[in-house]
Protein backbone atom coordinates (compact mmCIF):
# COMPACT_ATOMS: atom_id res chain seq x y z
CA UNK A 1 -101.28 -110.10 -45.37
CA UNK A 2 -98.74 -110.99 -43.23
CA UNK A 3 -95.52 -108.03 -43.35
CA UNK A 4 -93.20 -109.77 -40.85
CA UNK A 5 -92.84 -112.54 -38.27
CA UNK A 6 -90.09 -111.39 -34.96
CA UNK A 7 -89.15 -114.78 -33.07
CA UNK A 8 -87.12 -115.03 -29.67
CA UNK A 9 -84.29 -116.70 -29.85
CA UNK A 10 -81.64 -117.83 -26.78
CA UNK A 11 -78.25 -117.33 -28.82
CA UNK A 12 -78.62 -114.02 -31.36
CA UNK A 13 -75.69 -114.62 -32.50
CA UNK A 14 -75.52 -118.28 -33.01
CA UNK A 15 -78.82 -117.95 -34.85
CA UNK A 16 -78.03 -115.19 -37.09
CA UNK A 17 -75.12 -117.29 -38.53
CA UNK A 18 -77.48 -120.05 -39.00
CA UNK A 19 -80.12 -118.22 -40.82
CA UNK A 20 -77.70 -116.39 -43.13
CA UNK A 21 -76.33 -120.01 -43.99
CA UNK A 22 -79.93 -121.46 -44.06
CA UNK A 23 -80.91 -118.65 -46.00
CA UNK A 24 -78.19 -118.00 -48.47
CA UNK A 25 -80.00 -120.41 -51.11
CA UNK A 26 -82.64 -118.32 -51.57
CA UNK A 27 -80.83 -115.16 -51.64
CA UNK A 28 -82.18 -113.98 -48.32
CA UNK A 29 -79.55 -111.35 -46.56
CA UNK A 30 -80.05 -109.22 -43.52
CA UNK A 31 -81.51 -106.17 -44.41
CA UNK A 32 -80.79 -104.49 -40.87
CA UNK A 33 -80.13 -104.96 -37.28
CA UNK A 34 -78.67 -104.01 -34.18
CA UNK A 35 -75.97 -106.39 -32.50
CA UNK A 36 -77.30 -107.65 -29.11
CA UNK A 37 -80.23 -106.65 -30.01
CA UNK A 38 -82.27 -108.02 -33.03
CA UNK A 39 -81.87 -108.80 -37.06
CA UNK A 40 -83.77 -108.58 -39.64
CA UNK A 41 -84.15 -110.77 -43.35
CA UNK A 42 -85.25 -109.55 -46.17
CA UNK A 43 -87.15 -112.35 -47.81
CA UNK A 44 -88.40 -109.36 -50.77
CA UNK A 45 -91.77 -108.09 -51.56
CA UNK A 46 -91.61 -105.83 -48.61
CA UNK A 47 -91.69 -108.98 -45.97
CA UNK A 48 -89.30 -109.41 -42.90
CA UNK A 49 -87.84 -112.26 -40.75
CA UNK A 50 -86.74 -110.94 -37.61
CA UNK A 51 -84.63 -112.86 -34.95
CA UNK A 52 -84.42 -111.04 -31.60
CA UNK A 53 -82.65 -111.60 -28.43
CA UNK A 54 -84.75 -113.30 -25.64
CA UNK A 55 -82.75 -111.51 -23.52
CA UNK A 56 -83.92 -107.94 -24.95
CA UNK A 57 -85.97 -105.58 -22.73
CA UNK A 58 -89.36 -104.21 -24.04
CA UNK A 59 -91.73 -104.84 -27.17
CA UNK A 60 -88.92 -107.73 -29.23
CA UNK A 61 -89.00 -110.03 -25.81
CA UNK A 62 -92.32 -112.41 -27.20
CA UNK A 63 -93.50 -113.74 -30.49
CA UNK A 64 -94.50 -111.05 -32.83
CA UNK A 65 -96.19 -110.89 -36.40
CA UNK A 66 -97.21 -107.96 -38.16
CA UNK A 67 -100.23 -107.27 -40.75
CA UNK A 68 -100.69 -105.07 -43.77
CA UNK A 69 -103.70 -103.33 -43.97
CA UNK A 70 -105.60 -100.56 -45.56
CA UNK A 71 -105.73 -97.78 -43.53
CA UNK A 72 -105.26 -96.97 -39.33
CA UNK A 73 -108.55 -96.81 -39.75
CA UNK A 74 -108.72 -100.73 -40.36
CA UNK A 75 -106.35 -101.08 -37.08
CA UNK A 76 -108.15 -99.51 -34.87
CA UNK A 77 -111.26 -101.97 -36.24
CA UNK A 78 -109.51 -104.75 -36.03
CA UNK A 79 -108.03 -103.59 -32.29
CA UNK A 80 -111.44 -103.51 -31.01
CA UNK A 81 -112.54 -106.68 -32.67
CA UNK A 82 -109.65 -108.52 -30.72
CA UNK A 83 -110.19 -106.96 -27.53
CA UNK A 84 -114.36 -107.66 -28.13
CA UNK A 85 -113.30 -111.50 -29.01
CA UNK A 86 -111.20 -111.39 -25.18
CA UNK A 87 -107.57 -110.20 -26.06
CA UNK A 88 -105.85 -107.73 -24.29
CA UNK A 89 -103.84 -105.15 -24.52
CA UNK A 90 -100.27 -105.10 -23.84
C-alpha cells in the first residue's frame, strides 16, 4: 500500500498555493512542512502528498513514494529483491 508520494517541484511556493486551492474541495490541508524546504497534505487514512523544492539538497531532490508494509523484516526482503531484479542503491 502506497503511504505517500514526494514530487519535485520548480516554484514551492507557487505550488503550495495551488494545491491548497486545488485541494480545498476535498478537504485536503497541509499537515506539515518546512518553508523552502518541503510540504506535506494530508489526504487522511494515514496517506501523504508531499511537494518539495527541486532546489533542496539531499534525499527530497527526486521522485519519491513510500510503502506500508508488515514488518522491517519485509523491507529488507523486498530491498534485496530490487537490488536482485538490477536496482541500486542510493
Amino acid at each position: 500500500m502506497i503511504v505517500h508520494v514526494t514530487i519535485p517541484v520548480s516554484d514551492l511556493e507557487r505550488s503550495r498555493k495551488f494545491y491548497e486551492e486545488a485541494f480545498s474541495p476535498l478537504g485536503y490541508k497541509i499537515a506539515f512542512g518546512e518553508k523552502g524546504k518541503f510540504w506535506a497534505f494530508d489526504l487522511g487514512k494515514g496517506f501523504l502528498f508531499e511537494i518539495c523544492s527541486a532546489k533542496t539538497e539531499g534525499a527530497l531532490t527526486s521522485f519519491h513514494i513510500a510503502f506500508r508494509v508488515a514488518s522491517q523484516q519485509k523491507v529488507r526482503e523486498f530491498y534485496n529483491s530490487a537490488i536482485s531484479a538490477g536496482a541500486r542503491d542510493n
